[in-house]
Protein backbone atom coordinates (compact mmCIF):
# COMPACT_ATOMS: atom_id res chain seq x y z
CA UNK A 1 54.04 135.45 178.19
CA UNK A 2 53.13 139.31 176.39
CA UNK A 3 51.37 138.79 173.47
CA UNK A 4 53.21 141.28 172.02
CA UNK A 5 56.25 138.73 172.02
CA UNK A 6 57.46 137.72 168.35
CA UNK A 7 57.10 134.36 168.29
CA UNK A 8 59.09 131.98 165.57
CA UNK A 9 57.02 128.83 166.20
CA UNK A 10 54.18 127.54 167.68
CA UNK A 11 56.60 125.45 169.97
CA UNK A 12 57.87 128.52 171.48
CA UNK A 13 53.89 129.39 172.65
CA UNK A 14 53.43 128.27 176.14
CA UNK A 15 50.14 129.10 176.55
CA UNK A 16 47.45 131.01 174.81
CA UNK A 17 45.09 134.20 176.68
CA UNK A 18 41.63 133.45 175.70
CA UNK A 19 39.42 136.40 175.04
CA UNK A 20 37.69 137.76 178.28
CA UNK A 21 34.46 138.13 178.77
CA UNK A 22 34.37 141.12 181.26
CA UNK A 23 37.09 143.22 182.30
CA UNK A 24 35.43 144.49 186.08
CA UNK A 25 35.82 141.64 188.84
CA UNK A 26 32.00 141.61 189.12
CA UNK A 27 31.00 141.28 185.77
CA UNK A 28 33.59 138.32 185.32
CA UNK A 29 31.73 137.23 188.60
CA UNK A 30 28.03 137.35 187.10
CA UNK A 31 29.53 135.28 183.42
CA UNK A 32 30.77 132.54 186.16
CA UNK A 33 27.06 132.62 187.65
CA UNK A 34 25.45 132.11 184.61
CA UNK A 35 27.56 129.92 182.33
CA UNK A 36 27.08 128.06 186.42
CA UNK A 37 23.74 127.88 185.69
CA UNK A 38 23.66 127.24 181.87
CA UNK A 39 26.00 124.21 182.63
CA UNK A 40 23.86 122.71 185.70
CA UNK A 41 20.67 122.67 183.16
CA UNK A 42 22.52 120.77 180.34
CA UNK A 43 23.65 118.53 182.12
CA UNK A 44 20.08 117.61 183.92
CA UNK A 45 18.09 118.34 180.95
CA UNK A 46 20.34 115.88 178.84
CA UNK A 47 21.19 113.96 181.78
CA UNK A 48 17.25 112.86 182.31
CA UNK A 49 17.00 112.34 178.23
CA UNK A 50 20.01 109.88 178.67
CA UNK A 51 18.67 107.82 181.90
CA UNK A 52 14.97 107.92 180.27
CA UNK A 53 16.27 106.47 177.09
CA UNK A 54 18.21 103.82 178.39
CA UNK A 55 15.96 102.76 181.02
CA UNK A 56 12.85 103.05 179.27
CA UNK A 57 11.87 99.85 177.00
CA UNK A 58 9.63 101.97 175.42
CA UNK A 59 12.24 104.64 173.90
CA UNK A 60 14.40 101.41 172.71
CA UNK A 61 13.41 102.78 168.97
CA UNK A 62 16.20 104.19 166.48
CA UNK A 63 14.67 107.65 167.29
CA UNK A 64 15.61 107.86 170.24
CA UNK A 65 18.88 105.83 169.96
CA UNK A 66 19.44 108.57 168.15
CA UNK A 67 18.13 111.49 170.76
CA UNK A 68 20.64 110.07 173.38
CA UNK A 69 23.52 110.43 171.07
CA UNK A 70 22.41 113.86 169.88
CA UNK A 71 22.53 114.55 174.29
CA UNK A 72 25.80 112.61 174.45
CA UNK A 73 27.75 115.09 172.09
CA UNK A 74 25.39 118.28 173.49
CA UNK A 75 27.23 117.45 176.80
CA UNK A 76 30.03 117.38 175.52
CA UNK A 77 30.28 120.61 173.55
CA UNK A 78 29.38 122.05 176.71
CA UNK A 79 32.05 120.68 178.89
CA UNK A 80 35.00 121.36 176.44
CA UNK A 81 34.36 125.08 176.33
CA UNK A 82 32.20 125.97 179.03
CA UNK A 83 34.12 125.06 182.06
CA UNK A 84 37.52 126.87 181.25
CA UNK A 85 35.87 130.20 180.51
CA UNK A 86 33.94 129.93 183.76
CA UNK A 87 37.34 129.33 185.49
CA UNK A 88 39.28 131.86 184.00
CA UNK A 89 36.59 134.49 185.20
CA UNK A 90 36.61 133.11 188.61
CA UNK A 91 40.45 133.08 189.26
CA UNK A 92 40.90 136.14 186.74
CA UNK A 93 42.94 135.02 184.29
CA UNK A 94 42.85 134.73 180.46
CA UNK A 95 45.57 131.62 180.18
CA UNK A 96 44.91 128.27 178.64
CA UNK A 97 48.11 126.17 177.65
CA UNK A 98 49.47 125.27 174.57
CA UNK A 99 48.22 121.65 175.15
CA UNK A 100 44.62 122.47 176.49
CA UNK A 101 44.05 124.76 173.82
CA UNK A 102 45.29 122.00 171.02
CA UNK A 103 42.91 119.43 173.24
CA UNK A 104 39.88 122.21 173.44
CA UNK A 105 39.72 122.54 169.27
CA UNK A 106 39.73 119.19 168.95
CA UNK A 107 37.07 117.96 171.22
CA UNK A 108 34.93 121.10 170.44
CA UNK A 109 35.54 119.98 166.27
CA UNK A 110 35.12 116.53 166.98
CA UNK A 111 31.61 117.15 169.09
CA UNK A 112 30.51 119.42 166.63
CA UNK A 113 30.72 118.06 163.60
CA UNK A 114 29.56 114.42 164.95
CA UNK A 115 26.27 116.65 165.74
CA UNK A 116 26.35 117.85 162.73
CA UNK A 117 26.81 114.71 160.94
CA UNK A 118 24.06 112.55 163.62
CA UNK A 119 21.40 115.47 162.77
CA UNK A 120 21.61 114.29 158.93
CA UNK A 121 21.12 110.96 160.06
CA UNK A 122 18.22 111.83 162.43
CA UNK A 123 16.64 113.63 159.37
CA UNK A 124 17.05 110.13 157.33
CA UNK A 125 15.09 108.64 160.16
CA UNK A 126 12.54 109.91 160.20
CA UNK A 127 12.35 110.33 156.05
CA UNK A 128 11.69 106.55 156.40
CA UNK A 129 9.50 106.66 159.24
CA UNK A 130 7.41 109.23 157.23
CA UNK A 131 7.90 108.16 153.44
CA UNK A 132 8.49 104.44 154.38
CA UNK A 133 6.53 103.01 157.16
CA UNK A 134 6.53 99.24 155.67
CA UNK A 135 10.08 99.65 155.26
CA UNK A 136 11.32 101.04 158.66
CA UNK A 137 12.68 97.63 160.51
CA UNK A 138 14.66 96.21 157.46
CA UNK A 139 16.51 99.89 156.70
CA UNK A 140 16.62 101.14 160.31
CA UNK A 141 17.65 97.93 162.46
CA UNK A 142 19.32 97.82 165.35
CA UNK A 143 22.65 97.02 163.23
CA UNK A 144 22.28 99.51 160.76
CA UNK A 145 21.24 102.40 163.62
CA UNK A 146 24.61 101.32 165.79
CA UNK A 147 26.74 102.06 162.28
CA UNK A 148 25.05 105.05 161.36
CA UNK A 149 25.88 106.40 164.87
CA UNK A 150 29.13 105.27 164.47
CA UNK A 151 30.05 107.00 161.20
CA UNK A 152 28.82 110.05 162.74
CA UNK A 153 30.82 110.09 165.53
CA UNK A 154 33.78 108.24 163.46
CA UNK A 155 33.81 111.11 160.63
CA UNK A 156 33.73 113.85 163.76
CA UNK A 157 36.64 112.56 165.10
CA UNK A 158 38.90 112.29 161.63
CA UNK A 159 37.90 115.73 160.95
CA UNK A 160 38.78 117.05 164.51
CA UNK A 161 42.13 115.20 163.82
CA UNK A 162 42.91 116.30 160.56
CA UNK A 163 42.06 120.06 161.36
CA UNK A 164 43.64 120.28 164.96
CA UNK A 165 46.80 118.82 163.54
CA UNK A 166 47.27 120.90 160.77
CA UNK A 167 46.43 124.15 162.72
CA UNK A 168 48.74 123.64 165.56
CA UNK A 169 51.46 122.47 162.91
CA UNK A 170 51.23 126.37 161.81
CA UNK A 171 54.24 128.49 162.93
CA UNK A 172 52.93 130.98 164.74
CA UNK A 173 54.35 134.34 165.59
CA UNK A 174 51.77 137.36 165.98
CA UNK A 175 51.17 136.85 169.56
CA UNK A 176 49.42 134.63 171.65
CA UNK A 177 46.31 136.18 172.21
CA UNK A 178 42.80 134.33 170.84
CA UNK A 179 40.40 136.28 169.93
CA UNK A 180 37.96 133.90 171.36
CA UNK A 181 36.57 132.62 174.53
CA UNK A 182 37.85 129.36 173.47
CA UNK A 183 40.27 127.78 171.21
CA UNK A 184 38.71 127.51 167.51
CA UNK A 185 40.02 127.42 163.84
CA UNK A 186 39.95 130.98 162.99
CA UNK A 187 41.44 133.33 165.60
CA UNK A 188 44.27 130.51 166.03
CA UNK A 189 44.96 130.96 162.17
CA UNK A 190 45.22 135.15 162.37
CA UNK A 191 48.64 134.02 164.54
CA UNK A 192 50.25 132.26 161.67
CA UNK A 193 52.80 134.02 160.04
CA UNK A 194 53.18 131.81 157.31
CA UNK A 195 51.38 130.93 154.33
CA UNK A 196 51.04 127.51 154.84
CA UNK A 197 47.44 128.89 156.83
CA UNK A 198 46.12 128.59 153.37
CA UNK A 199 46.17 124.53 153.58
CA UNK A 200 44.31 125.05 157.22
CA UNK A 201 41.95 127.33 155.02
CA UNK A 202 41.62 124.85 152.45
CA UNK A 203 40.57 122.22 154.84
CA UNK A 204 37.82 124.29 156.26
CA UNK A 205 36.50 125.00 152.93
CA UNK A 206 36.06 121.20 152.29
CA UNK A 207 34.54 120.52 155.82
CA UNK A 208 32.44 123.55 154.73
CA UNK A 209 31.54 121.87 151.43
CA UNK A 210 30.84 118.03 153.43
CA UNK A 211 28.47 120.28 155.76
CA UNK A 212 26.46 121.74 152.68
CA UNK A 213 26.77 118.22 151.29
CA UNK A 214 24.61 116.84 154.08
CA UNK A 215 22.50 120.08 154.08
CA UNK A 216 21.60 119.12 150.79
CA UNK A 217 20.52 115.71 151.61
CA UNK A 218 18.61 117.34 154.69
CA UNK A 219 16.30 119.54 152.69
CA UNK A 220 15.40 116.86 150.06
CA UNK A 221 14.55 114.80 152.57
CA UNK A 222 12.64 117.30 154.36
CA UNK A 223 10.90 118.33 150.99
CA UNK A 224 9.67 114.46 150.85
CA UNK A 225 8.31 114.38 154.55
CA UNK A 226 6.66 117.39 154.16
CA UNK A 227 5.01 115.99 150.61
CA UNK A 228 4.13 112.68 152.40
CA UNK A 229 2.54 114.26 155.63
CA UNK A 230 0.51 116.29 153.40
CA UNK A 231 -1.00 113.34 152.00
CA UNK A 232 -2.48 112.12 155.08
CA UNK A 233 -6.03 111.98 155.23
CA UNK A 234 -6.28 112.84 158.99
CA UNK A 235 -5.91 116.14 161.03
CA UNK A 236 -4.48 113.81 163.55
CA UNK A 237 -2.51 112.10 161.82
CA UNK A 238 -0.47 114.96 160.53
CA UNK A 239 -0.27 116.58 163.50
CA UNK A 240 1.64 113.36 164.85
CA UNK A 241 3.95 113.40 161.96
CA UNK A 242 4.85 117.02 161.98
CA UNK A 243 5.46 116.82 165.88
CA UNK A 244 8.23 114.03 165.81
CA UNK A 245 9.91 116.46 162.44
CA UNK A 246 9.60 119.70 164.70
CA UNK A 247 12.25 119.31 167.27
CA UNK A 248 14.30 117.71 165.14
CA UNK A 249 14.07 120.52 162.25
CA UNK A 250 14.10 123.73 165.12
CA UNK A 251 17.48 121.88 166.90
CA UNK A 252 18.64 122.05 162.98
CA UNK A 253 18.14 125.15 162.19
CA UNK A 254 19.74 126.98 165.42
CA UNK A 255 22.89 125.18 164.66
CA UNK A 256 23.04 125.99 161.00
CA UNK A 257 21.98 129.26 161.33
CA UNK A 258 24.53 130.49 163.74
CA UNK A 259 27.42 127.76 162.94
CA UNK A 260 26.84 129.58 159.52
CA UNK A 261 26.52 133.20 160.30
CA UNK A 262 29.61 132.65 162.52
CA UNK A 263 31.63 131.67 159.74
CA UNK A 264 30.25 133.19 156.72
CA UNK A 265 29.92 136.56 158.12
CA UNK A 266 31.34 139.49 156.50
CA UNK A 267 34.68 140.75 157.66
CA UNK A 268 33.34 144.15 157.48
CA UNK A 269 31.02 143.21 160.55
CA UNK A 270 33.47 141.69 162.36
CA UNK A 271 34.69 142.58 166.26
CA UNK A 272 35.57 140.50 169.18
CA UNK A 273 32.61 141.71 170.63
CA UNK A 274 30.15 140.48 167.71
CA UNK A 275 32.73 137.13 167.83
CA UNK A 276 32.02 136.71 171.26
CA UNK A 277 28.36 136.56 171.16
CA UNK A 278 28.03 134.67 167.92
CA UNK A 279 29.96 132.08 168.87
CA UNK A 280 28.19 131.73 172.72
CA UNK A 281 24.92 131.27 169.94
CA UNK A 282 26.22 128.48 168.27
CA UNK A 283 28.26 127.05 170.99
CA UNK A 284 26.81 126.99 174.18
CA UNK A 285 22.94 128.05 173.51
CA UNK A 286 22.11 124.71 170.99
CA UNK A 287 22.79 122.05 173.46
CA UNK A 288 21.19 124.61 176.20
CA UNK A 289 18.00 124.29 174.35
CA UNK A 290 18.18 120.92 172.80
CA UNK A 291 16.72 118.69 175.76
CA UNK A 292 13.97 121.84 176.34
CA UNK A 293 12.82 121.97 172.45
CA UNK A 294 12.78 117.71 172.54
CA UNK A 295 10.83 117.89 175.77
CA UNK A 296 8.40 120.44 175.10
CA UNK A 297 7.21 118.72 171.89
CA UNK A 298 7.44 114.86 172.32
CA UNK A 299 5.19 113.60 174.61
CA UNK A 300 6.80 109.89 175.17
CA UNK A 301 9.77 111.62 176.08
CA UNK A 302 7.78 113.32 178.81
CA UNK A 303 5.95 110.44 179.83
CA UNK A 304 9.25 108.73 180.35
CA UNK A 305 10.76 111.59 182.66
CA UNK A 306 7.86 112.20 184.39
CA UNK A 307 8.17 108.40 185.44
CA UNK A 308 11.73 108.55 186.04
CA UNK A 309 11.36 111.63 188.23
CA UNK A 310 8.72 109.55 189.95
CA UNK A 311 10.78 106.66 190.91
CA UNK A 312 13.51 108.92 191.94
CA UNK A 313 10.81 110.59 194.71
């Protein structure tokens, strides 16, 4: 179907053409080599934090109940976009269908936003790890972990609903193009010819203003770690504090920063180009990087590889 078609309804959209990474049959080749490649190492990187976790009695702490989640919803922000893209540059094509693109938002939103959501509660760990030692058992059992997790994942998955719904309950009629590599919010909404796209709009602000909500809670609490490890009489001792914040705060702020300048950028700058490489930045290149920042700085997590490795050989 043309984009150029005048559409009356978003039931009248078969499919969608997803935004193209290269236009010559060997540059579309050398995107399907590397997002190949990108896709192989998130999946071992958090593959080997998942089987380490759950295999190691030592990593049975709310930490790293925590870390495996985080690698849970990293693998799957990578699967829902990545593989699609990679096939459409293999068989060279642009199509998605109406239903895989509805099913793509969704699962991208809910993953996401449950990330989103489990990073504030990862920052509230280790507040009381930090600023409450004495405390840490009673506020941070196995119970209260397990439900902490599950509102994360819970409130990713109502918000995925509630957005995806309303979007694809848009008539649509300028096209079927996305300006996108994969289905999201925005270039879905420039397709609506009707100003109902203001409630989608509306919706987005409030998920915007529930992100800054927990962004909020995540600097305060930061502000009190960073008090408390300041206090501690030992070089040693601070160093140990500050390298369980670290990975935590540096997988943080490469989601915020480009989830945020992806969003909140200025329509002046905007191009599909600029599009295209902002949102690889905040949706393929943070769960890239997630298991290698962890790795690199925690050394029980490293321990507990290295052993699984081992036993592997």
């Amino acid at each position: 179907m043309s984009n150029s078609l005048s559409m009356s309804n978003g039931s009248s959209i078969t499919h969608f053409l997803l935004l193209p990474f290269a236009h010559t049959r060997e540059l579309q080749l050398c995107h399907f080599w590397l997002f190949l490649g990108i896709s192989l190492a998130v999946l071992l990187g958090n593959g080997l934090i998942i089987t380490s976790t759950a295999c190691d009695q030592h990593l049975h702490t709310p930490m790293y109940f925590f870390l495996l989640n985080l690698s849970l919803l990293d693998l799957g922000c990578i699967l829902t976009t990545v593989p699609k893209s990679m096939a459409n540059s293999l068989w060279d094509t642009r199509a998605i269908s109406y239903t895989g693109c509805a099913a793509q938002l969704f699962f991208f939103l809910f993953f996401i936003i449950a990330e989103f959501y489990l990073l504030t509660v990862m920052s509230y760990d280790r507040y009381v790890a930090i600023c409450k030692p004495l405390h840490y058992g009673t506020l941070l059992g196995r119970r209260a972990c397990v439900h902490m997790a599950a509102a994360a994942w819970g409130s990713g998955f109502l918000n995925a609903l509630v957005n995806t719904a309303n979007t694809f309950s848009l008539p649509l009629c300028r096209g079927n193009a996305v300006e996108q590599f994969f289905c999201e919010i925005p270039p879905i909404l420039k397709l609506s010819c009707s100003h109902s796209y203001l409630r989608e709009v509306g919706l987005v602000v409030l998920s915007i203003l529930l992100a800054l909500g927990c962004f909020v809670f995540i600097v305060v609490s930061y502000v009190q770690i960073f008090r408390a490890v300041l206090r501690i009489p030992t070089e040693q001792g601070r160093h140990k504090a500050f390298s369980t914040c670290l990975p935590h705060l540096a997988v943080l702020s490469l989601l915020v920063s480009t989830g945020s300048f992806a969003y909140l950028k200025p329509p002046s700058i905007s191009s599909p180009s600029l599009d295209l490489v902002v949102s690889v930045l905040y949706s393929v290149v943070p769960p890239a990087v997630n298991p290698l920042i962890y790795n690199l700085r925690n050394q029980e997590l490293k321990d507990a590889v290295r052993k699984l490795l081992t036993r592997c050989v």
